[in-house]
PDB file of N, CA and C in Angstrom:
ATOM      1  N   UNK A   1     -40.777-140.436 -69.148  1.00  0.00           N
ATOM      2  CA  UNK A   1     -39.881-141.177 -68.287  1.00  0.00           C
ATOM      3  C   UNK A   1     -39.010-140.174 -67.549  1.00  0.00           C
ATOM      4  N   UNK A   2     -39.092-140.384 -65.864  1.00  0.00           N
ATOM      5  CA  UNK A   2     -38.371-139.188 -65.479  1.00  0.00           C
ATOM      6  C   UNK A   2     -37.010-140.087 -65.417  1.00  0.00           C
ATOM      7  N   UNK A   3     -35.977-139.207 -65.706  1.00  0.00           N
ATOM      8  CA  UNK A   3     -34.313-139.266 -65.552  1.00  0.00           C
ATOM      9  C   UNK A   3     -34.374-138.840 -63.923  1.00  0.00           C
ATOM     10  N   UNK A   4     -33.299-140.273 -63.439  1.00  0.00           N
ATOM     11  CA  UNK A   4     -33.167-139.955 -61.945  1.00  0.00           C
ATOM     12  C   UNK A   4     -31.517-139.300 -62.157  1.00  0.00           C
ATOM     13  N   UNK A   5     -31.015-139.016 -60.643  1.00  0.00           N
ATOM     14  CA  UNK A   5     -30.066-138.383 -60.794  1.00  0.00           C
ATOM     15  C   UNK A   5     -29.118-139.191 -61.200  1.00  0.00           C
ATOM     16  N   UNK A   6     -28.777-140.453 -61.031  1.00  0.00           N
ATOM     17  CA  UNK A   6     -27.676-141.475 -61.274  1.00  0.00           C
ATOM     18  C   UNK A   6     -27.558-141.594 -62.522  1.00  0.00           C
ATOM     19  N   UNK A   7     -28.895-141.601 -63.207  1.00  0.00           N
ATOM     20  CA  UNK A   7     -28.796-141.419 -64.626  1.00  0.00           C
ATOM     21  C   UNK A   7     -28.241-140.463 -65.452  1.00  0.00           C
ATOM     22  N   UNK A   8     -28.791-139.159 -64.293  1.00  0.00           N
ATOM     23  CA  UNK A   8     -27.808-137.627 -65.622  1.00  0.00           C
ATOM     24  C   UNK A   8     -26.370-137.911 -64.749  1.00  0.00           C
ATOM     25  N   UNK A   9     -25.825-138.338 -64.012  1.00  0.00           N
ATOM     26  CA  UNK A   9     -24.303-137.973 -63.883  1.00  0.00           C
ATOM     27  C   UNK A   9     -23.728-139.105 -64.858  1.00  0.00           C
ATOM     28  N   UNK A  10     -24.517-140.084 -64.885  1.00  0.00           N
ATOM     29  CA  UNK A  10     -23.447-141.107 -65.908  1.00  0.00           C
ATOM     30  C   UNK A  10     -23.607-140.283 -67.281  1.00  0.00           C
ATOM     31  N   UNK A  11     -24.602-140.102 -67.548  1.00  0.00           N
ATOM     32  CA  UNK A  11     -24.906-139.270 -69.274  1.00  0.00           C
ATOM     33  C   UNK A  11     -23.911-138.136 -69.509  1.00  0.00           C
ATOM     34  N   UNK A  12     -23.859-137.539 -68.238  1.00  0.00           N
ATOM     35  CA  UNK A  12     -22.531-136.221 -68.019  1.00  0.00           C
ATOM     36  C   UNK A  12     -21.282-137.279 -68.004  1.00  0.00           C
ATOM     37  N   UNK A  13     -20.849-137.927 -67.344  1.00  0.00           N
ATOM     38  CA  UNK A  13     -19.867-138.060 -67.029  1.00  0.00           C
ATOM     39  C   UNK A  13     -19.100-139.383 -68.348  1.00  0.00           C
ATOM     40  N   UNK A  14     -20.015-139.548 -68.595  1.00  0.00           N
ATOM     41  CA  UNK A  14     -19.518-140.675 -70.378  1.00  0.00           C
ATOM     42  C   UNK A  14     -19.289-139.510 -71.241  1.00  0.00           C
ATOM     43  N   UNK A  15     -17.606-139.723 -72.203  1.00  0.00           N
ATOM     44  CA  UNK A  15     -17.175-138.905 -72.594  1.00  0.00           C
ATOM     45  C   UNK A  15     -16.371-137.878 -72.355  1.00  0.00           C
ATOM     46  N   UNK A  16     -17.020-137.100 -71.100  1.00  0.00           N
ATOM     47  CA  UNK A  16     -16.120-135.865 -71.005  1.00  0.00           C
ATOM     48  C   UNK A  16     -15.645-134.945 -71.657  1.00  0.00           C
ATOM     49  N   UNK A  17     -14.483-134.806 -71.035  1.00  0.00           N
ATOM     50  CA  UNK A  17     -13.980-133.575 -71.988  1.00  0.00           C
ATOM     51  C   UNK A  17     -13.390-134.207 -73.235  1.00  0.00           C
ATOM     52  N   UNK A  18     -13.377-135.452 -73.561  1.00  0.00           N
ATOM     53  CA  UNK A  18     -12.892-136.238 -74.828  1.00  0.00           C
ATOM     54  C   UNK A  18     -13.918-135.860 -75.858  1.00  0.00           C
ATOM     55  N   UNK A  19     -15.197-136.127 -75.499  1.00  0.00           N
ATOM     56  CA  UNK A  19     -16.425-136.075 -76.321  1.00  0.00           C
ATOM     57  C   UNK A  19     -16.554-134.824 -76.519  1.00  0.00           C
ATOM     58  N   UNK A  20     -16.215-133.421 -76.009  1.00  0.00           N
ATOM     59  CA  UNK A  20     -16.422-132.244 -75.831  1.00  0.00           C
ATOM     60  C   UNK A  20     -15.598-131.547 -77.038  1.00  0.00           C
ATOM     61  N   UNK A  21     -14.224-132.411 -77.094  1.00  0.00           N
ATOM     62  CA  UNK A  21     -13.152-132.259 -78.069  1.00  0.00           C
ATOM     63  C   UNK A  21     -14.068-132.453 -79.495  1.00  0.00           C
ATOM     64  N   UNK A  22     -14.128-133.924 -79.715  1.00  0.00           N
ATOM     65  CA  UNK A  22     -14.510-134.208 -80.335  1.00  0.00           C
ATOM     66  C   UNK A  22     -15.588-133.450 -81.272  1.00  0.00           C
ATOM     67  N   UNK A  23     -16.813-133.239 -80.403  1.00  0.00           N
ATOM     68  CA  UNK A  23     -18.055-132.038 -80.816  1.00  0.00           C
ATOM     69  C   UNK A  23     -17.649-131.049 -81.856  1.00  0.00           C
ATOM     70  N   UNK A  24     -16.440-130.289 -80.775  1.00  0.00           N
ATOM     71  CA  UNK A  24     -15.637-129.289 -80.952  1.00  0.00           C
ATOM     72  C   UNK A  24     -14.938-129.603 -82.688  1.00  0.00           C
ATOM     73  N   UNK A  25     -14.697-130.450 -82.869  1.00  0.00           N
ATOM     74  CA  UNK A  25     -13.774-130.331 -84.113  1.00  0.00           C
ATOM     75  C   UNK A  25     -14.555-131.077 -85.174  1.00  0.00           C
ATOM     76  N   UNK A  26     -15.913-131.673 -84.783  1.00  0.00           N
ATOM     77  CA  UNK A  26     -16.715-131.925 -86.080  1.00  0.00           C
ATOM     78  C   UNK A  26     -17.507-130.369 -86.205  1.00  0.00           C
ATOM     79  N   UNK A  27     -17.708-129.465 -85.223  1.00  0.00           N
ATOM     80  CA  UNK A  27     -17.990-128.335 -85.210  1.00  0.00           C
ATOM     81  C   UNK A  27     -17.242-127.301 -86.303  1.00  0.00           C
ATOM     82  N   UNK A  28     -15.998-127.591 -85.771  1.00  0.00           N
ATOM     83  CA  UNK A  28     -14.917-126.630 -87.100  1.00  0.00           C
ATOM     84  C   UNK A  28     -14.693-127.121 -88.327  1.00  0.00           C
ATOM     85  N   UNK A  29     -15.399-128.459 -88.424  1.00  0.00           N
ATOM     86  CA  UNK A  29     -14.897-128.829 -89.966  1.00  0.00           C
ATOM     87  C   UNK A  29     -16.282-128.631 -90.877  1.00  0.00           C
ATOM     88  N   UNK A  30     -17.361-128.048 -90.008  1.00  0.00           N
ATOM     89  CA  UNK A  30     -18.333-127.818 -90.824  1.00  0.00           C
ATOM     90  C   UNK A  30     -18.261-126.018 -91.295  1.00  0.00           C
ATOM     91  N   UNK A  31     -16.873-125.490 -90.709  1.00  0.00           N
ATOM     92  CA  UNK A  31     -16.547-124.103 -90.791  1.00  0.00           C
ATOM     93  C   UNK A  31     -16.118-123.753 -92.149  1.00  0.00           C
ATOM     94  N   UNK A  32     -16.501-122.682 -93.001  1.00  0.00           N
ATOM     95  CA  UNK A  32     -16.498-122.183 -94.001  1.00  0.00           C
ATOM     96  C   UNK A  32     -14.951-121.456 -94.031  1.00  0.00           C
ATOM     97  N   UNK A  33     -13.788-121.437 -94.148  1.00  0.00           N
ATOM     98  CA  UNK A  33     -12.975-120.997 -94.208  1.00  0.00           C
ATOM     99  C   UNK A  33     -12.424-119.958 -94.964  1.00  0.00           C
ATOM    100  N   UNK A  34     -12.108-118.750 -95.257  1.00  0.00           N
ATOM    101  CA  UNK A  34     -12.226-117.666 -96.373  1.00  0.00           C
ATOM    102  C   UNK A  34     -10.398-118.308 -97.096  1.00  0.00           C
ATOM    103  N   UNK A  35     -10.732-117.745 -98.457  1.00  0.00           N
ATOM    104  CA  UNK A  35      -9.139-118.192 -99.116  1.00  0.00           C
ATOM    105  C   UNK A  35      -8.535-117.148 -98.748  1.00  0.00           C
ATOM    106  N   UNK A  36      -7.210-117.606 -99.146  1.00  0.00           N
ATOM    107  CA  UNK A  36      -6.127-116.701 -99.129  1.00  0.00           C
ATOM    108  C   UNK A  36      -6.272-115.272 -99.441  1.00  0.00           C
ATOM    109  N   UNK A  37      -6.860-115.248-100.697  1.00  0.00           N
ATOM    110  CA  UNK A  37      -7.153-114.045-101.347  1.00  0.00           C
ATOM    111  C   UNK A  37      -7.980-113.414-100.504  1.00  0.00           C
ATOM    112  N   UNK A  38      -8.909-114.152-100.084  1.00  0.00           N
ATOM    113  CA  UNK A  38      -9.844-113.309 -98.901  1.00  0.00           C
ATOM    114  C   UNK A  38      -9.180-112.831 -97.822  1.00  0.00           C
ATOM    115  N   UNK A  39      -8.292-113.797 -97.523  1.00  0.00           N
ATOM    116  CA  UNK A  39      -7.708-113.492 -96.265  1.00  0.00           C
ATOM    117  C   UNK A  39      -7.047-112.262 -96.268  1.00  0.00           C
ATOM    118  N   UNK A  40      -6.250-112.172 -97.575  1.00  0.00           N
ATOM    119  CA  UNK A  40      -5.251-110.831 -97.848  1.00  0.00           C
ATOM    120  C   UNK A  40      -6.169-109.599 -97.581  1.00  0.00           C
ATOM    121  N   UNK A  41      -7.315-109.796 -98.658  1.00  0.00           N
ATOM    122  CA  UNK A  41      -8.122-108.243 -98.813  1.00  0.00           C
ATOM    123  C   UNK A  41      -8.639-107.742 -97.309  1.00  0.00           C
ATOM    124  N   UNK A  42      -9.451-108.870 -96.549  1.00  0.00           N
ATOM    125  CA  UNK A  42     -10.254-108.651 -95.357  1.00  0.00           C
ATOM    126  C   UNK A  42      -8.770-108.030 -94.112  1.00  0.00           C
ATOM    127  N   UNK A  43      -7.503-108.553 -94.262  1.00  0.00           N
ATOM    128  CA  UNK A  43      -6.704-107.808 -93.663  1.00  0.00           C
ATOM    129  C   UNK A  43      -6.124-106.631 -93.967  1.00  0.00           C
ATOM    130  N   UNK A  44      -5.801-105.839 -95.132  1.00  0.00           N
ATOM    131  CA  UNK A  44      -6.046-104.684 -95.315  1.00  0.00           C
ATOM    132  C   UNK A  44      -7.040-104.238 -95.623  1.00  0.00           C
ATOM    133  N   UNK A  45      -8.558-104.407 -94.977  1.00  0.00           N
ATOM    134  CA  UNK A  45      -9.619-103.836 -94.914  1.00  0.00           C
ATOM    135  C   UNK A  45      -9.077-103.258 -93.187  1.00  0.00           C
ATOM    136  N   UNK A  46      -8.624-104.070 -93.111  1.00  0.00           N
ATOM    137  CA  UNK A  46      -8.798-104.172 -91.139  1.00  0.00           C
ATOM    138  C   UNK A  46      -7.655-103.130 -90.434  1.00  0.00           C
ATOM    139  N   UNK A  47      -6.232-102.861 -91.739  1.00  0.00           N
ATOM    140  CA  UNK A  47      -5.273-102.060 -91.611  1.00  0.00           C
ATOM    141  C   UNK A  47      -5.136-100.892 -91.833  1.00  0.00           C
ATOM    142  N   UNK A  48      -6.275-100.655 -93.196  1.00  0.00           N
ATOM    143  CA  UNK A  48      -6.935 -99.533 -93.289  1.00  0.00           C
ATOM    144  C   UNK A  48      -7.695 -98.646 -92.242  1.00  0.00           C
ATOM    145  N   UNK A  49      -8.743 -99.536 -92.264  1.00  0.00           N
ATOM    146  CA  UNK A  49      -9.488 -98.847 -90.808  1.00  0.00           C
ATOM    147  C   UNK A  49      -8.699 -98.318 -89.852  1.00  0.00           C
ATOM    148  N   UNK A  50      -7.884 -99.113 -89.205  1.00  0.00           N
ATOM    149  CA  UNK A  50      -7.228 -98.353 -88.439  1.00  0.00           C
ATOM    150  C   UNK A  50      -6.158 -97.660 -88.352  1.00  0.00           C
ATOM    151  N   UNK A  51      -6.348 -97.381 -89.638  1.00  0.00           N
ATOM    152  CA  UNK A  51      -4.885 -96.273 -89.802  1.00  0.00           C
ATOM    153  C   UNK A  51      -6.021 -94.735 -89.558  1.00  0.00           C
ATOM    154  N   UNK A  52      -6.600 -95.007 -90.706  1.00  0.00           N
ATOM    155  CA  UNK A  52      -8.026 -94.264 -90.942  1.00  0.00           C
ATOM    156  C   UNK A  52      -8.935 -93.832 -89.458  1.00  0.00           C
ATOM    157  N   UNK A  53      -9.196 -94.541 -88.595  1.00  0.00           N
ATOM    158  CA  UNK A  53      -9.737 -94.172 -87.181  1.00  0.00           C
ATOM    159  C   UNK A  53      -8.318 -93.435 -86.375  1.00  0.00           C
ATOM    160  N   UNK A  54      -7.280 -93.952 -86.111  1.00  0.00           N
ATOM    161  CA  UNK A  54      -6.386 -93.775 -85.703  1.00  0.00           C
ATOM    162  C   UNK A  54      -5.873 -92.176 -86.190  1.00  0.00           C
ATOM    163  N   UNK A  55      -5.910 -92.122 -87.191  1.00  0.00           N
ATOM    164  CA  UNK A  55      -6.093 -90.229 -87.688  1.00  0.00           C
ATOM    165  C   UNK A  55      -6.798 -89.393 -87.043  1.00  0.00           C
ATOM    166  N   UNK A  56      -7.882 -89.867 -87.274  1.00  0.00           N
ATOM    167  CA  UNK A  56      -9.355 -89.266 -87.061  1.00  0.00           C
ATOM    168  C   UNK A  56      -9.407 -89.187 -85.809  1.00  0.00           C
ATOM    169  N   UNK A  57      -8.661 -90.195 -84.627  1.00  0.00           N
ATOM    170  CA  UNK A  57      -8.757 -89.839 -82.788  1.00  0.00           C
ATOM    171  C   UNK A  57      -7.632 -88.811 -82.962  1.00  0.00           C
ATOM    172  N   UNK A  58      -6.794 -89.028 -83.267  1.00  0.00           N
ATOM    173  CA  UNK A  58      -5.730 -88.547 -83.211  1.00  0.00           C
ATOM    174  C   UNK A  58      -5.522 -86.744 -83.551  1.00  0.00           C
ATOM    175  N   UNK A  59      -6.252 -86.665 -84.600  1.00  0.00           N
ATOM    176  CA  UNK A  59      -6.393 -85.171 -85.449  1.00  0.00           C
ATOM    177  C   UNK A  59      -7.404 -84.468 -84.516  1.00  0.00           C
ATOM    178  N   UNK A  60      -8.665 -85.194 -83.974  1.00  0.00           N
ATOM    179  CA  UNK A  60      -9.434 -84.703 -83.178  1.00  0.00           C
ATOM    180  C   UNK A  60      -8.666 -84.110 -81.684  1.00  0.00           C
ATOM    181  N   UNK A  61      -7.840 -85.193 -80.803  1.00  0.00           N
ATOM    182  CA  UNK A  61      -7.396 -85.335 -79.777  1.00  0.00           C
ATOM    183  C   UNK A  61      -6.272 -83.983 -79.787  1.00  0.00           C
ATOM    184  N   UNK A  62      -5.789 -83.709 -81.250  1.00  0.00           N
ATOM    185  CA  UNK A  62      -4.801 -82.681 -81.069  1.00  0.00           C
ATOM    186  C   UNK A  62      -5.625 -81.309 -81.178  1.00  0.00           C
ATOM    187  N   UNK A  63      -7.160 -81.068 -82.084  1.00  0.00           N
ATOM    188  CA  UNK A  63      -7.732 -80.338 -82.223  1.00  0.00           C
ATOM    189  C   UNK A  63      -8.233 -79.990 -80.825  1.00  0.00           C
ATOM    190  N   UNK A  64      -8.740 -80.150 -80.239  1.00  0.00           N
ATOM    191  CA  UNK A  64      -9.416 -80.286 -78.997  1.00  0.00           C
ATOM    192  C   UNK A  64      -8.603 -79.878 -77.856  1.00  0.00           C
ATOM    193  N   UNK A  65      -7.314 -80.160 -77.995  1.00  0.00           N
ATOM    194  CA  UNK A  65      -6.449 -79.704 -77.028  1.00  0.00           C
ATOM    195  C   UNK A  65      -5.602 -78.609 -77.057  1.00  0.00           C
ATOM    196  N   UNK A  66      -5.685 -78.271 -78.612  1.00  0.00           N
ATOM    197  CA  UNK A  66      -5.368 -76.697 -78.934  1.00  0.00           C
ATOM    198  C   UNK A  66      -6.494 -75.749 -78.749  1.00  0.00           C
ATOM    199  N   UNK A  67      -7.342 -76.024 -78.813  1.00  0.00           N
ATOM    200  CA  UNK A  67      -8.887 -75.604 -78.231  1.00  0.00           C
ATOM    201  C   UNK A  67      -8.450 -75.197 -76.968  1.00  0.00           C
ATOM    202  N   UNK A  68      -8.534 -75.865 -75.869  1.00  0.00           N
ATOM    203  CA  UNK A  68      -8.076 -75.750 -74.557  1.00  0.00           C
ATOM    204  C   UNK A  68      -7.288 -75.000 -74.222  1.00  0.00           C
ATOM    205  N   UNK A  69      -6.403 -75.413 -75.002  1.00  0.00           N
ATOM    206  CA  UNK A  69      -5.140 -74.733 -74.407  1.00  0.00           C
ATOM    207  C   UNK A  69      -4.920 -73.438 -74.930  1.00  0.00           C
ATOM    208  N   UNK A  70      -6.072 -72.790 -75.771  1.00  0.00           N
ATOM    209  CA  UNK A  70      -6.187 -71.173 -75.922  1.00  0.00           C
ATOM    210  C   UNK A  70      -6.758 -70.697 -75.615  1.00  0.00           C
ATOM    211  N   UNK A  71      -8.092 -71.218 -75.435  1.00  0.00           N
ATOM    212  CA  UNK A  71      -9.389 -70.617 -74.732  1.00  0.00           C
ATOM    213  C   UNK A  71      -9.515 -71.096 -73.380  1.00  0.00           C
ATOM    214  N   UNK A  72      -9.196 -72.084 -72.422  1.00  0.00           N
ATOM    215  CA  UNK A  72      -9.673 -72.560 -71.564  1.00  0.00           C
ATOM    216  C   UNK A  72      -8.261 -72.217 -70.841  1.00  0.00           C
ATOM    217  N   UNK A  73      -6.751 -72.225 -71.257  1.00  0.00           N
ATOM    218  CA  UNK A  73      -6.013 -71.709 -70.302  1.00  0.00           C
ATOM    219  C   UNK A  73      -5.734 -70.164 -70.788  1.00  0.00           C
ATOM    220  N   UNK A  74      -6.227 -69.945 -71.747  1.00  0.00           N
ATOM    221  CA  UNK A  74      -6.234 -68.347 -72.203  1.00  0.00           C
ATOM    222  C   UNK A  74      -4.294 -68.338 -72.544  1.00  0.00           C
ATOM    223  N   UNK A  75      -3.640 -69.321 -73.024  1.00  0.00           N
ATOM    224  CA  UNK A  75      -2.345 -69.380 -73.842  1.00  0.00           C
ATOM    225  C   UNK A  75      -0.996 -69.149 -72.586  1.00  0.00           C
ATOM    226  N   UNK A  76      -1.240 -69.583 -71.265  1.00  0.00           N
ATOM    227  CA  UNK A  76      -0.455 -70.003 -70.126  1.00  0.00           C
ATOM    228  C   UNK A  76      -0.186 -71.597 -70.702  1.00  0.00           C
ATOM    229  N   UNK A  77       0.871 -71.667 -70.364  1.00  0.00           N
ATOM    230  CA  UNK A  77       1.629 -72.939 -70.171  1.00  0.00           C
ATOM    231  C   UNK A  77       1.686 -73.443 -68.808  1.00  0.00           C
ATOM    232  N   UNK A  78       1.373 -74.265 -68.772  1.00  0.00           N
ATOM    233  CA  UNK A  78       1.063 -76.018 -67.747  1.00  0.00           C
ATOM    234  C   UNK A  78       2.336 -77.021 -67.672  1.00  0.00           C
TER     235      UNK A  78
END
């Protein structure tokens, strides 16, 4: 059976963004939610890391530029 066009704008247009809501929040209640306890650990997993990366650019970024700035300006100041 072909669908004419009058047919898909009513099929679109029943509902809307009401029905869209709706979708939307039988969508999140089928969502697995982590507990508290999870919540705590997985955020200092996440505070860690970036203390931990944040070193590591950081220690590099200063290495690298003492590099430079002995060999590449031969110890002139800029």
């Amino acid at each position: 059976m072909a669908v004419t066009a009058k047919k898909r704008t009513e099929a679109q247009s029943e509902g809307g963004a009401g029905r869209f809501l709706r979708e939307v929040f039988d969508e999140l209640r089928k969502v697995v939610w982590p507990t508290w306890g999870e919540l705590y650990r997985y955020t200092l997993v996440v505070i860690f890391t970036v203390i931990v990366l944040g070193i590591f650019i950081g220690g590099t970024d200063y290495l690298l530029g003492e590099i430079a700035r002995r060999f590449v300006y031969n110890g002139t100041a800029h």
